[in-house]
PDB file of N, CA and C in Angstrom:
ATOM      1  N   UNK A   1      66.509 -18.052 131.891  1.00  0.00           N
ATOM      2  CA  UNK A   1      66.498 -18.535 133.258  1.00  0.00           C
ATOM      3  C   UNK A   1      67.926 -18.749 133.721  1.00  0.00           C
ATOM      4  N   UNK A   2      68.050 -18.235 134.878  1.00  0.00           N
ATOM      5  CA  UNK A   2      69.248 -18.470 135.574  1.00  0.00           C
ATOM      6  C   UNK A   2      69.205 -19.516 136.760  1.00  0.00           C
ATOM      7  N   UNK A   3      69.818 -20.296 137.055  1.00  0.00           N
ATOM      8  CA  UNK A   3      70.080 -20.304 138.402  1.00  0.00           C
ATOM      9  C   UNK A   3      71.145 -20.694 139.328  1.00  0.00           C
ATOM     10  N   UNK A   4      71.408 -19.918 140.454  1.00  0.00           N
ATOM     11  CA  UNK A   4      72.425 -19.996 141.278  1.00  0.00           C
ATOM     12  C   UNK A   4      72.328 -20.393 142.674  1.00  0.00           C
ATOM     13  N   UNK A   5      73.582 -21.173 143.132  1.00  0.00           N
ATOM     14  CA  UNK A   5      73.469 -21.734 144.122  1.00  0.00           C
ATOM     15  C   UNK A   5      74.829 -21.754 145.260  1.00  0.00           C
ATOM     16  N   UNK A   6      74.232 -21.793 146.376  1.00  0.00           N
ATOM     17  CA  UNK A   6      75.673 -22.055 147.176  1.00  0.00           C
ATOM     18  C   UNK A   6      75.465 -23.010 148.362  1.00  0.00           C
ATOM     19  N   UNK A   7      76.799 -23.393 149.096  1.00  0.00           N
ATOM     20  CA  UNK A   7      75.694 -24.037 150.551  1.00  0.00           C
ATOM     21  C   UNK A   7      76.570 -23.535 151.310  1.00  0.00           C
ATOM     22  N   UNK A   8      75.568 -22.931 152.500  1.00  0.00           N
ATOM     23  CA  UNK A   8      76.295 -22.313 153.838  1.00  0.00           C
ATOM     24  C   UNK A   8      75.770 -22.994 154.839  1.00  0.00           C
ATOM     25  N   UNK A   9      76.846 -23.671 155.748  1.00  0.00           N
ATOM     26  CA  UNK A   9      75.967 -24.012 157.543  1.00  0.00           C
ATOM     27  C   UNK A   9      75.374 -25.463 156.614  1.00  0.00           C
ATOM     28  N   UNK A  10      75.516 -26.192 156.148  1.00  0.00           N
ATOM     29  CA  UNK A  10      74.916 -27.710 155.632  1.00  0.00           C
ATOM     30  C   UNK A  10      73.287 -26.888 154.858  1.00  0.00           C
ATOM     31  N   UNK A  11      73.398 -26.166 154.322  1.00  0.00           N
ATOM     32  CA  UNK A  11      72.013 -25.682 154.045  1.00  0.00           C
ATOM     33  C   UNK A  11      72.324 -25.113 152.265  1.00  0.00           C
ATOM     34  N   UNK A  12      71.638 -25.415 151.328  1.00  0.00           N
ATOM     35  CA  UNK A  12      72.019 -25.039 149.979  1.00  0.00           C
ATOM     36  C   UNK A  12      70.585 -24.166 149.742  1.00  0.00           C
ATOM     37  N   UNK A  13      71.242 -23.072 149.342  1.00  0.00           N
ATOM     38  CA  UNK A  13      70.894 -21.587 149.077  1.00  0.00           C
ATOM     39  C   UNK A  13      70.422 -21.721 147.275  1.00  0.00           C
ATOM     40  N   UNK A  14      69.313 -21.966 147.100  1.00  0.00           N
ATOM     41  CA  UNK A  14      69.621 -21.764 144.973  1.00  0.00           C
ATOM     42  C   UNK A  14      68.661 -20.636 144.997  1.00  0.00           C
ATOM     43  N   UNK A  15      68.769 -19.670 143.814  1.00  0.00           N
ATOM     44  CA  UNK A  15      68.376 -18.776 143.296  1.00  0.00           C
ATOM     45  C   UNK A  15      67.790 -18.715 141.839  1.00  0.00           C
ATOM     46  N   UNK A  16      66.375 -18.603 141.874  1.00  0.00           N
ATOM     47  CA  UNK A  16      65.948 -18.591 140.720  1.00  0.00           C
ATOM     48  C   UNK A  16      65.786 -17.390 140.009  1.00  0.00           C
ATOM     49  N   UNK A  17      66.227 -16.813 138.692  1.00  0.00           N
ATOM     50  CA  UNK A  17      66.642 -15.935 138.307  1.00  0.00           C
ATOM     51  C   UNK A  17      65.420 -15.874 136.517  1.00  0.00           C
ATOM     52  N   UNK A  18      64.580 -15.420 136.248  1.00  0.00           N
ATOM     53  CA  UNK A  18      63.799 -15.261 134.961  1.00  0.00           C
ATOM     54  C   UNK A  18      62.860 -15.899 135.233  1.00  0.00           C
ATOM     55  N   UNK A  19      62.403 -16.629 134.687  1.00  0.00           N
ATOM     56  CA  UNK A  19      61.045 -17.123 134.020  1.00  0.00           C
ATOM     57  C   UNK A  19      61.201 -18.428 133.663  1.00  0.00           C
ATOM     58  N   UNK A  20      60.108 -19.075 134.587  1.00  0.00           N
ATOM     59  CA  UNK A  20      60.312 -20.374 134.857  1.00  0.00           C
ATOM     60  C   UNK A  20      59.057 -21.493 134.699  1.00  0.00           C
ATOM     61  N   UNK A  21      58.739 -21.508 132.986  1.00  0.00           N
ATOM     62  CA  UNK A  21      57.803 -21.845 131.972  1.00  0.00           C
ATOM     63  C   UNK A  21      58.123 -22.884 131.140  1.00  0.00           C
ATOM     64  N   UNK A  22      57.432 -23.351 129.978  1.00  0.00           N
ATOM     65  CA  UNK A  22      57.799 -24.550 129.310  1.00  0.00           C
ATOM     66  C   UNK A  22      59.107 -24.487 128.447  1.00  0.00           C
ATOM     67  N   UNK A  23      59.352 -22.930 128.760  1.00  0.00           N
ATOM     68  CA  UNK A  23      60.773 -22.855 127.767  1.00  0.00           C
ATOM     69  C   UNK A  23      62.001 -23.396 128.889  1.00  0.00           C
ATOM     70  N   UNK A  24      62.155 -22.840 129.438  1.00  0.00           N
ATOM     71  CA  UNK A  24      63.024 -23.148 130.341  1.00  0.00           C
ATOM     72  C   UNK A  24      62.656 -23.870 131.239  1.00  0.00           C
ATOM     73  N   UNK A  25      61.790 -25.245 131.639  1.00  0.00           N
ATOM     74  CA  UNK A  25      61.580 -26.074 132.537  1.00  0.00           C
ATOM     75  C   UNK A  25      62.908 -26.980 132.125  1.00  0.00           C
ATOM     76  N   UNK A  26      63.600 -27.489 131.454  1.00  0.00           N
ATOM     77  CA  UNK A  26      64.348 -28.415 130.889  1.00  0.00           C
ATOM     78  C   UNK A  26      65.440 -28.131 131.493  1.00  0.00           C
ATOM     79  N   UNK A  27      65.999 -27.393 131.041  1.00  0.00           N
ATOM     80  CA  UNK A  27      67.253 -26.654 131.430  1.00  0.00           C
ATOM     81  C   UNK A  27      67.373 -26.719 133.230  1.00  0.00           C
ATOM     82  N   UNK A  28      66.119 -25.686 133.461  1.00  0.00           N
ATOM     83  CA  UNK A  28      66.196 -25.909 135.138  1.00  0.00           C
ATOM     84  C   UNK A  28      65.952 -27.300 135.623  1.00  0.00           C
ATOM     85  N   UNK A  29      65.287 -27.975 135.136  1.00  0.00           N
ATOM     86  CA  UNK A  29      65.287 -29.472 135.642  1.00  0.00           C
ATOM     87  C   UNK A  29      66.660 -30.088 135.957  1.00  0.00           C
ATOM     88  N   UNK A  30      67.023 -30.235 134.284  1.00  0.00           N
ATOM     89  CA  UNK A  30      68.505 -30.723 134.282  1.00  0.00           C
ATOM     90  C   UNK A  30      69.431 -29.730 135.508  1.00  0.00           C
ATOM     91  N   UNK A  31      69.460 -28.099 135.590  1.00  0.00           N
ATOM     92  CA  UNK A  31      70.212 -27.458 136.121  1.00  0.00           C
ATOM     93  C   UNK A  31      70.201 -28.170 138.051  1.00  0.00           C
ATOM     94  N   UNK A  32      68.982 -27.972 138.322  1.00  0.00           N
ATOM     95  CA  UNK A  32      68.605 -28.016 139.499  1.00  0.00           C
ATOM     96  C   UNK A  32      69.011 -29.946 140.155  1.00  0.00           C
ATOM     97  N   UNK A  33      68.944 -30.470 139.144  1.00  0.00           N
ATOM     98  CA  UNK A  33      69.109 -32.222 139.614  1.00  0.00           C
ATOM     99  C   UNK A  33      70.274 -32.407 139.346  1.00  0.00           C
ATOM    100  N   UNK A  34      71.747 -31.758 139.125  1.00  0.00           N
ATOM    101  CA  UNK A  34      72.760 -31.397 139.106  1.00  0.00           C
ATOM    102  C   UNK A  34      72.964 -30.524 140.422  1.00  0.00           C
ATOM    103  N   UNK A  35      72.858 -29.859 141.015  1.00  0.00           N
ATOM    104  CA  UNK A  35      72.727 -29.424 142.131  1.00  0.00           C
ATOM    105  C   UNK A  35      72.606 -30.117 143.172  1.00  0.00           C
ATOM    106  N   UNK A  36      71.475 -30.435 142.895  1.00  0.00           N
ATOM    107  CA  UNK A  36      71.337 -31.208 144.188  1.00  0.00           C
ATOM    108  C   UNK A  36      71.661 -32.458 144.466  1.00  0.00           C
ATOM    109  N   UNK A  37      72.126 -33.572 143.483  1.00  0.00           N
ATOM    110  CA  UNK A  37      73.179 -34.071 143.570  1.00  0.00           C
ATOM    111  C   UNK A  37      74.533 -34.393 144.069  1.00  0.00           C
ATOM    112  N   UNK A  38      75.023 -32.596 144.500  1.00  0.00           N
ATOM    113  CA  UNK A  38      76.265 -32.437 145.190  1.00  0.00           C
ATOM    114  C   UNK A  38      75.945 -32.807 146.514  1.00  0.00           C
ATOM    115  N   UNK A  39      76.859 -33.428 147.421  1.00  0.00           N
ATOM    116  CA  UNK A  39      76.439 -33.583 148.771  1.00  0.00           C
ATOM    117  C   UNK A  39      76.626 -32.540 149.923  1.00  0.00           C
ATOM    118  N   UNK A  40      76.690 -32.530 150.807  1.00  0.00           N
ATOM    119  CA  UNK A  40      77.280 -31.369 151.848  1.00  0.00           C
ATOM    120  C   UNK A  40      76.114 -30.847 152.488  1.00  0.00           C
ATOM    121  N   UNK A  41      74.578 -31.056 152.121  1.00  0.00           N
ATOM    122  CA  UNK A  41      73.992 -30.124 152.539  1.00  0.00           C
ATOM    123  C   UNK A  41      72.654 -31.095 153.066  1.00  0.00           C
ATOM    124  N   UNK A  42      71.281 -30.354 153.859  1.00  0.00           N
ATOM    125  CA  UNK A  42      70.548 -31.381 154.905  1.00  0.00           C
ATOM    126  C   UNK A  42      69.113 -30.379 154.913  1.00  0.00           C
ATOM    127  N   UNK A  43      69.149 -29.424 153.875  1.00  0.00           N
ATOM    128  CA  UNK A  43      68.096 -28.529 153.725  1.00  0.00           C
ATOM    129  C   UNK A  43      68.452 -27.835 152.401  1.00  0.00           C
ATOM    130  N   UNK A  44      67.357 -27.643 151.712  1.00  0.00           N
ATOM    131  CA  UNK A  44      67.168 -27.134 150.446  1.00  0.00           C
ATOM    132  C   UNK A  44      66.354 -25.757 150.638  1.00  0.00           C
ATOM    133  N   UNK A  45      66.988 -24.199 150.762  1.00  0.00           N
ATOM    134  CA  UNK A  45      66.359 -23.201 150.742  1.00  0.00           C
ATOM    135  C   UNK A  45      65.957 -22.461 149.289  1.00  0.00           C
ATOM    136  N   UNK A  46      65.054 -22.533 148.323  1.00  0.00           N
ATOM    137  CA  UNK A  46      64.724 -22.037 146.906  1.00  0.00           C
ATOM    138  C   UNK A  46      63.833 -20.259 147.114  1.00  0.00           C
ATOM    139  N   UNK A  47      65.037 -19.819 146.435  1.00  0.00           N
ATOM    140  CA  UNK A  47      64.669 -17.913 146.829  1.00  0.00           C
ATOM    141  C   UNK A  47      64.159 -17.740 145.683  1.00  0.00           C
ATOM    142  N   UNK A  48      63.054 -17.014 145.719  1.00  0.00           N
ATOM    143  CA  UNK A  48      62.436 -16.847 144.346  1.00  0.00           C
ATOM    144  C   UNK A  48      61.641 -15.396 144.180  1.00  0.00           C
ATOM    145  N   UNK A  49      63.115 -14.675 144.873  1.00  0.00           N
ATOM    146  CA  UNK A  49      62.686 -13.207 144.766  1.00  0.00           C
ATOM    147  C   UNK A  49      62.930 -12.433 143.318  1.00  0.00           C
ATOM    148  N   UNK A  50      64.128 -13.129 142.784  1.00  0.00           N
ATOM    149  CA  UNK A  50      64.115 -12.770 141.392  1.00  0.00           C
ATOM    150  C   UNK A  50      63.778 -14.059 139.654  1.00  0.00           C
ATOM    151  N   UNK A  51      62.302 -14.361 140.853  1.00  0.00           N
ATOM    152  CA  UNK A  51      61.714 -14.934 139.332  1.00  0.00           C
ATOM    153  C   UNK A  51      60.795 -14.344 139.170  1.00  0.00           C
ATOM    154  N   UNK A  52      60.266 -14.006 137.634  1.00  0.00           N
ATOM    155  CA  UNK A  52      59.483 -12.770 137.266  1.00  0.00           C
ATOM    156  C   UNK A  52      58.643 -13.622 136.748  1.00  0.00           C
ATOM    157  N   UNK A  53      58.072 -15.084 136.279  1.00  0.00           N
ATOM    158  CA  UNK A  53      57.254 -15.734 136.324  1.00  0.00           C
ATOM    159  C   UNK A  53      57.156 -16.979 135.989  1.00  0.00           C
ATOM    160  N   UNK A  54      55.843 -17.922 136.554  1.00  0.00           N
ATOM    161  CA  UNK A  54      56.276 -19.587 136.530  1.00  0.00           C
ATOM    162  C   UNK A  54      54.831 -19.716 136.068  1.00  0.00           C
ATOM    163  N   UNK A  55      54.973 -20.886 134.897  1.00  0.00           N
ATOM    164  CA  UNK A  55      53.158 -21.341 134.709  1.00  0.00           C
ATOM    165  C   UNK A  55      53.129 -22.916 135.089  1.00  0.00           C
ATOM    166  N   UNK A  56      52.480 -23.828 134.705  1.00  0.00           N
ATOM    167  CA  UNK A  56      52.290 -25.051 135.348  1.00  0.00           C
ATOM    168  C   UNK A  56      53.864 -25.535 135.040  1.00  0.00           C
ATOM    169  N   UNK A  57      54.054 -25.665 134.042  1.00  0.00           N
ATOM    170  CA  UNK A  57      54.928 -26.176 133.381  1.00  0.00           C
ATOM    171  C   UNK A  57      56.141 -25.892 135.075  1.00  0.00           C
ATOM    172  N   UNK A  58      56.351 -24.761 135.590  1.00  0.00           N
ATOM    173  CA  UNK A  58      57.603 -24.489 136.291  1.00  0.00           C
ATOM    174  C   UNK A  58      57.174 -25.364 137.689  1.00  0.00           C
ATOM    175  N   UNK A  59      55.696 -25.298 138.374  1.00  0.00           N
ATOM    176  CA  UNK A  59      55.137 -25.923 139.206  1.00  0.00           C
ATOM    177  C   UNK A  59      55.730 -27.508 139.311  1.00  0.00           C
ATOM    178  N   UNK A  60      55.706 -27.970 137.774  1.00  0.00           N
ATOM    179  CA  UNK A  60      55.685 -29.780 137.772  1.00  0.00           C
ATOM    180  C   UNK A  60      57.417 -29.669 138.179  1.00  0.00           C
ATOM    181  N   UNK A  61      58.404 -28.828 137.381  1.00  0.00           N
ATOM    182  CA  UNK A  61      59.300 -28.973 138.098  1.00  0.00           C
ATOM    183  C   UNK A  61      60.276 -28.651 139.526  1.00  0.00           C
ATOM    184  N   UNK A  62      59.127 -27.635 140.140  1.00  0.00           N
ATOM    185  CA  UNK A  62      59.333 -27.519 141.460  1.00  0.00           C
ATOM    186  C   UNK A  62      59.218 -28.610 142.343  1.00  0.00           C
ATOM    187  N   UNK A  63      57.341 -29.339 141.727  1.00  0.00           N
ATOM    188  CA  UNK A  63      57.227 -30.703 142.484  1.00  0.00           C
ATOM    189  C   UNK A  63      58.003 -31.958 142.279  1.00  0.00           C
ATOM    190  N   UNK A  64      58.211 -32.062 141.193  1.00  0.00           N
ATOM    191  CA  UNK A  64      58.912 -32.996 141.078  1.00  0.00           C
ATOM    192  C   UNK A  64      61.077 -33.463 141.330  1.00  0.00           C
ATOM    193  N   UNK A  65      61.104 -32.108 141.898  1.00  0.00           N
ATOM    194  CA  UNK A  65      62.486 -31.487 142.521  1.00  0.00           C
ATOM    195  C   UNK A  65      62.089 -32.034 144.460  1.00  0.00           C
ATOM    196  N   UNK A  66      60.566 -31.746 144.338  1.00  0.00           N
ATOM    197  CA  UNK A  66      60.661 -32.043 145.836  1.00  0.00           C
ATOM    198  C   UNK A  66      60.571 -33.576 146.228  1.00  0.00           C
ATOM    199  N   UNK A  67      59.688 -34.345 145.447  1.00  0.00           N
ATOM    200  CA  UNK A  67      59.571 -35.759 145.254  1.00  0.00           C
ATOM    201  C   UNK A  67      60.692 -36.015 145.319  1.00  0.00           C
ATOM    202  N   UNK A  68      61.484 -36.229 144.281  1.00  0.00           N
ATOM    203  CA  UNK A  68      62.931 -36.856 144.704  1.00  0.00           C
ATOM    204  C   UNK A  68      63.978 -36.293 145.780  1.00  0.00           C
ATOM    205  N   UNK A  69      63.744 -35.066 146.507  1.00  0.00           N
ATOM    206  CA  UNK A  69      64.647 -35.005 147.292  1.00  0.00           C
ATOM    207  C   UNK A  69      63.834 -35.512 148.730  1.00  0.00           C
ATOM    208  N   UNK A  70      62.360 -35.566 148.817  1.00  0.00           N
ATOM    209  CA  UNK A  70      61.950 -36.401 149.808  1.00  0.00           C
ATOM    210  C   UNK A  70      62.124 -37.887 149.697  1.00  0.00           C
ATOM    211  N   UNK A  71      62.554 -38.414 149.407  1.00  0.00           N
ATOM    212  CA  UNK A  71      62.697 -39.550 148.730  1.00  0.00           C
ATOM    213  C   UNK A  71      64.797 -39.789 149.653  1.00  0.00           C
ATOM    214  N   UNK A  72      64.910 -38.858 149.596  1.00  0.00           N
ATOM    215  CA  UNK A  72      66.446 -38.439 150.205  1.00  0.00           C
ATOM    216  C   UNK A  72      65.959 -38.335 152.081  1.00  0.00           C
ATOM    217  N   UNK A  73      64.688 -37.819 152.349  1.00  0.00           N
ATOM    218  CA  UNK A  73      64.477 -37.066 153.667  1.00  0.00           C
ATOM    219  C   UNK A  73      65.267 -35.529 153.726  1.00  0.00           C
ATOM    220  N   UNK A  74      65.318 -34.696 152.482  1.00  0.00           N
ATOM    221  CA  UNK A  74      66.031 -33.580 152.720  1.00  0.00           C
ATOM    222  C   UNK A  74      64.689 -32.859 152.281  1.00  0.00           C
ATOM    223  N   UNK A  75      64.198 -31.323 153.283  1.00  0.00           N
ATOM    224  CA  UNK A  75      62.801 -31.094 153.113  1.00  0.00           C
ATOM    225  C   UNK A  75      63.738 -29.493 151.927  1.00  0.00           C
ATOM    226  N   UNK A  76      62.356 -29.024 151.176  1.00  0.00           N
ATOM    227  CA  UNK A  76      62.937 -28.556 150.281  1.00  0.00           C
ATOM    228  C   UNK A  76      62.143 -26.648 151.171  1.00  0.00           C
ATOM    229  N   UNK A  77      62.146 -25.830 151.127  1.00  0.00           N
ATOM    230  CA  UNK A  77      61.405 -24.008 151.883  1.00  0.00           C
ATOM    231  C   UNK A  77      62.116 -23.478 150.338  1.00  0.00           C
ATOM    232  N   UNK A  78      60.676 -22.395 150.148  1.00  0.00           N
ATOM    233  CA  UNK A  78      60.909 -21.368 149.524  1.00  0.00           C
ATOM    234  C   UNK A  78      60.841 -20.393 150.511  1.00  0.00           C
ATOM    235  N   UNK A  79      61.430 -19.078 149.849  1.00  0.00           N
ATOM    236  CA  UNK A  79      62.014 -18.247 150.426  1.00  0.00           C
ATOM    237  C   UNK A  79      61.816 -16.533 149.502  1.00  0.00           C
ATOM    238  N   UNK A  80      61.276 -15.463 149.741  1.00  0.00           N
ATOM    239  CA  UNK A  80      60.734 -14.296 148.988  1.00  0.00           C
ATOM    240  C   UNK A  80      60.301 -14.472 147.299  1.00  0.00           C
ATOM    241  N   UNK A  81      59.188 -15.113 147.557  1.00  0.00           N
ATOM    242  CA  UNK A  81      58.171 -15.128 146.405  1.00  0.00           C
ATOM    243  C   UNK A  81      57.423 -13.998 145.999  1.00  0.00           C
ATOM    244  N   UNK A  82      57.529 -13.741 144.813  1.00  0.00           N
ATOM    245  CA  UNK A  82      57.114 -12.265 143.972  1.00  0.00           C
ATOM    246  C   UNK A  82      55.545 -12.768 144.641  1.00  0.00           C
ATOM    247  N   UNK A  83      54.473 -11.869 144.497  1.00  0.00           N
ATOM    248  CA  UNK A  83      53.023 -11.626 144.668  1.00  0.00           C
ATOM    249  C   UNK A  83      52.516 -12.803 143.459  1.00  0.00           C
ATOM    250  N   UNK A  84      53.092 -13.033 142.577  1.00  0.00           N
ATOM    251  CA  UNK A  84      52.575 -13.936 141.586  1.00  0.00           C
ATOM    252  C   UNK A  84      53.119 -14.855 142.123  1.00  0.00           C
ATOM    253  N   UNK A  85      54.189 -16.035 142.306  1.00  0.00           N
ATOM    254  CA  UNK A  85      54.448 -16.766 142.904  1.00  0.00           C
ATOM    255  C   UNK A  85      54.252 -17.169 143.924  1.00  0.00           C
ATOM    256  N   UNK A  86      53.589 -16.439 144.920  1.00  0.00           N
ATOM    257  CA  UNK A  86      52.727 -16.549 146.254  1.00  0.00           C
ATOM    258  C   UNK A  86      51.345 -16.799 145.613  1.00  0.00           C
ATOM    259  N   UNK A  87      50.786 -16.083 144.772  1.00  0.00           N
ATOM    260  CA  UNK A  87      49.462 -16.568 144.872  1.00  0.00           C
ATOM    261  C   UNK A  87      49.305 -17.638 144.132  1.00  0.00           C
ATOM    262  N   UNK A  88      50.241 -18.764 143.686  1.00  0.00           N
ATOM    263  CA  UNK A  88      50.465 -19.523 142.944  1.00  0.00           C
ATOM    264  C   UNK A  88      50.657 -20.729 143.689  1.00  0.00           C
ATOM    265  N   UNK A  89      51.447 -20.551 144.747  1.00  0.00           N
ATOM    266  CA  UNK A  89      51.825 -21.701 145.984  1.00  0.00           C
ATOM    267  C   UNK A  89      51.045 -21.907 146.819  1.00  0.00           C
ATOM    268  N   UNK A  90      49.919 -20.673 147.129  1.00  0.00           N
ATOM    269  CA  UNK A  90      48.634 -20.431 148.044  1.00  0.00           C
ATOM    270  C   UNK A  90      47.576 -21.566 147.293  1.00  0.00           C
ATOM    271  N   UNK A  91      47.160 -21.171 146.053  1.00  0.00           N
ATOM    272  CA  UNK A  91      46.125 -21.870 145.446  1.00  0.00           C
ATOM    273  C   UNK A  91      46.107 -23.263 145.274  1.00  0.00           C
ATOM    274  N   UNK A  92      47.939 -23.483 144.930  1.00  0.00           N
ATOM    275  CA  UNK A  92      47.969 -24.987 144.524  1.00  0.00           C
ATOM    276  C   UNK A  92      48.000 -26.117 146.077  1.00  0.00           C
ATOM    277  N   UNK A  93      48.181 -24.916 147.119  1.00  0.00           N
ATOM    278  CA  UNK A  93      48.631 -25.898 148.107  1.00  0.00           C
ATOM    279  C   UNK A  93      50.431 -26.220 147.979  1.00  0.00           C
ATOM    280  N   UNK A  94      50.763 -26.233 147.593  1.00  0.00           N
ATOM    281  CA  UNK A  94      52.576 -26.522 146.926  1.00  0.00           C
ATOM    282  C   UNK A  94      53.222 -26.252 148.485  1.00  0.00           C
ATOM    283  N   UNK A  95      52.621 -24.794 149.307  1.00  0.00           N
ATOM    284  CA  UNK A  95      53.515 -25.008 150.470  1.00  0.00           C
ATOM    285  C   UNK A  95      53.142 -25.547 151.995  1.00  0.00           C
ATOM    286  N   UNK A  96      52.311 -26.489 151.551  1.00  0.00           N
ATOM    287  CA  UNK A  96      51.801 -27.761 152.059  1.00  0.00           C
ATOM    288  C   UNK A  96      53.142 -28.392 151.912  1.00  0.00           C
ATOM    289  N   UNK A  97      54.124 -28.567 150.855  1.00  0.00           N
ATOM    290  CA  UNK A  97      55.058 -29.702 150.568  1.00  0.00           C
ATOM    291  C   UNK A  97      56.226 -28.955 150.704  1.00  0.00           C
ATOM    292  N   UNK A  98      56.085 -27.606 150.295  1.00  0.00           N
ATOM    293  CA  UNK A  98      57.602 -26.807 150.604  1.00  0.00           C
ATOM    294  C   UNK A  98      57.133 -25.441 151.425  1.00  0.00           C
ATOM    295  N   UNK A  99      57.545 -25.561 152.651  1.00  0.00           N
ATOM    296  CA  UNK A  99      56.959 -24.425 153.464  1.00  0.00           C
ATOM    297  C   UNK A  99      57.683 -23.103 152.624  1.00  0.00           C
ATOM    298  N   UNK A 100      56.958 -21.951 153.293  1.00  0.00           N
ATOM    299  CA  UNK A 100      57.555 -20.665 152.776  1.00  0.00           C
ATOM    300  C   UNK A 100      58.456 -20.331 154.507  1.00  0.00           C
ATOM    301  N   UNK A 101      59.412 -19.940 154.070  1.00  0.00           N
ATOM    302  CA  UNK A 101      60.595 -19.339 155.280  1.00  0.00           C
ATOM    303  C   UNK A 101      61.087 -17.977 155.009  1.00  0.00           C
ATOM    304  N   UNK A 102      60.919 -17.334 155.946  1.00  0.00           N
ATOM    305  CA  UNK A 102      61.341 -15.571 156.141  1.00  0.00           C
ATOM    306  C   UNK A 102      62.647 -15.047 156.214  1.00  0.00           C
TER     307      UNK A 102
END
């Protein structure tokens, strides 16, 4: 798992990069709450055109990435979700809490 990030316009751009399962939930947890941590930014955009797959395990740390940054009032949008990751955010409801953006 990779992930990368930038912020343009007060808006932070992260990029999820592999497979985002019980192996690598840790790492991205820690990676991602390091991130967002930094200040500068008033929207959280998460692109998840190059993740190739997430099981619950990646879900708890998506939600629980959004909990604490609502907790801030900063709303969190995903952004080009593979066909598996869409039908994943559809079922759970998830973008009920993090809209999808084009």
């Amino acid at each position: 798992m990779q992930v990368k990030s930038r912020v343009h316009k007060d808006v932070l751009y992260v990029l999820l990069c592999g497979e985002l399962d019980e192996h690598s939930a840790t790492y991205t947890r820690i990676t991602l709450d390091e991130i967002f941590d930094k200040p500068h930014f008033n929207k959280i955009v998460i692109d998840l055109s190059e993740l190739d797959f997430m099981d619950s395990t990646g879900i708890g740390v998506l939600i629980g990435r959004y909990k604490r940054m609502k907790s801030k009032e900063i709303p969190i949008y995903i952004a080009n979700p593979s066909s598996h990751a869409e039908k994943i955010f559809k079922m759970t409801g998830l973008y009920n809490l993090m809209p999808k953006i084009v």
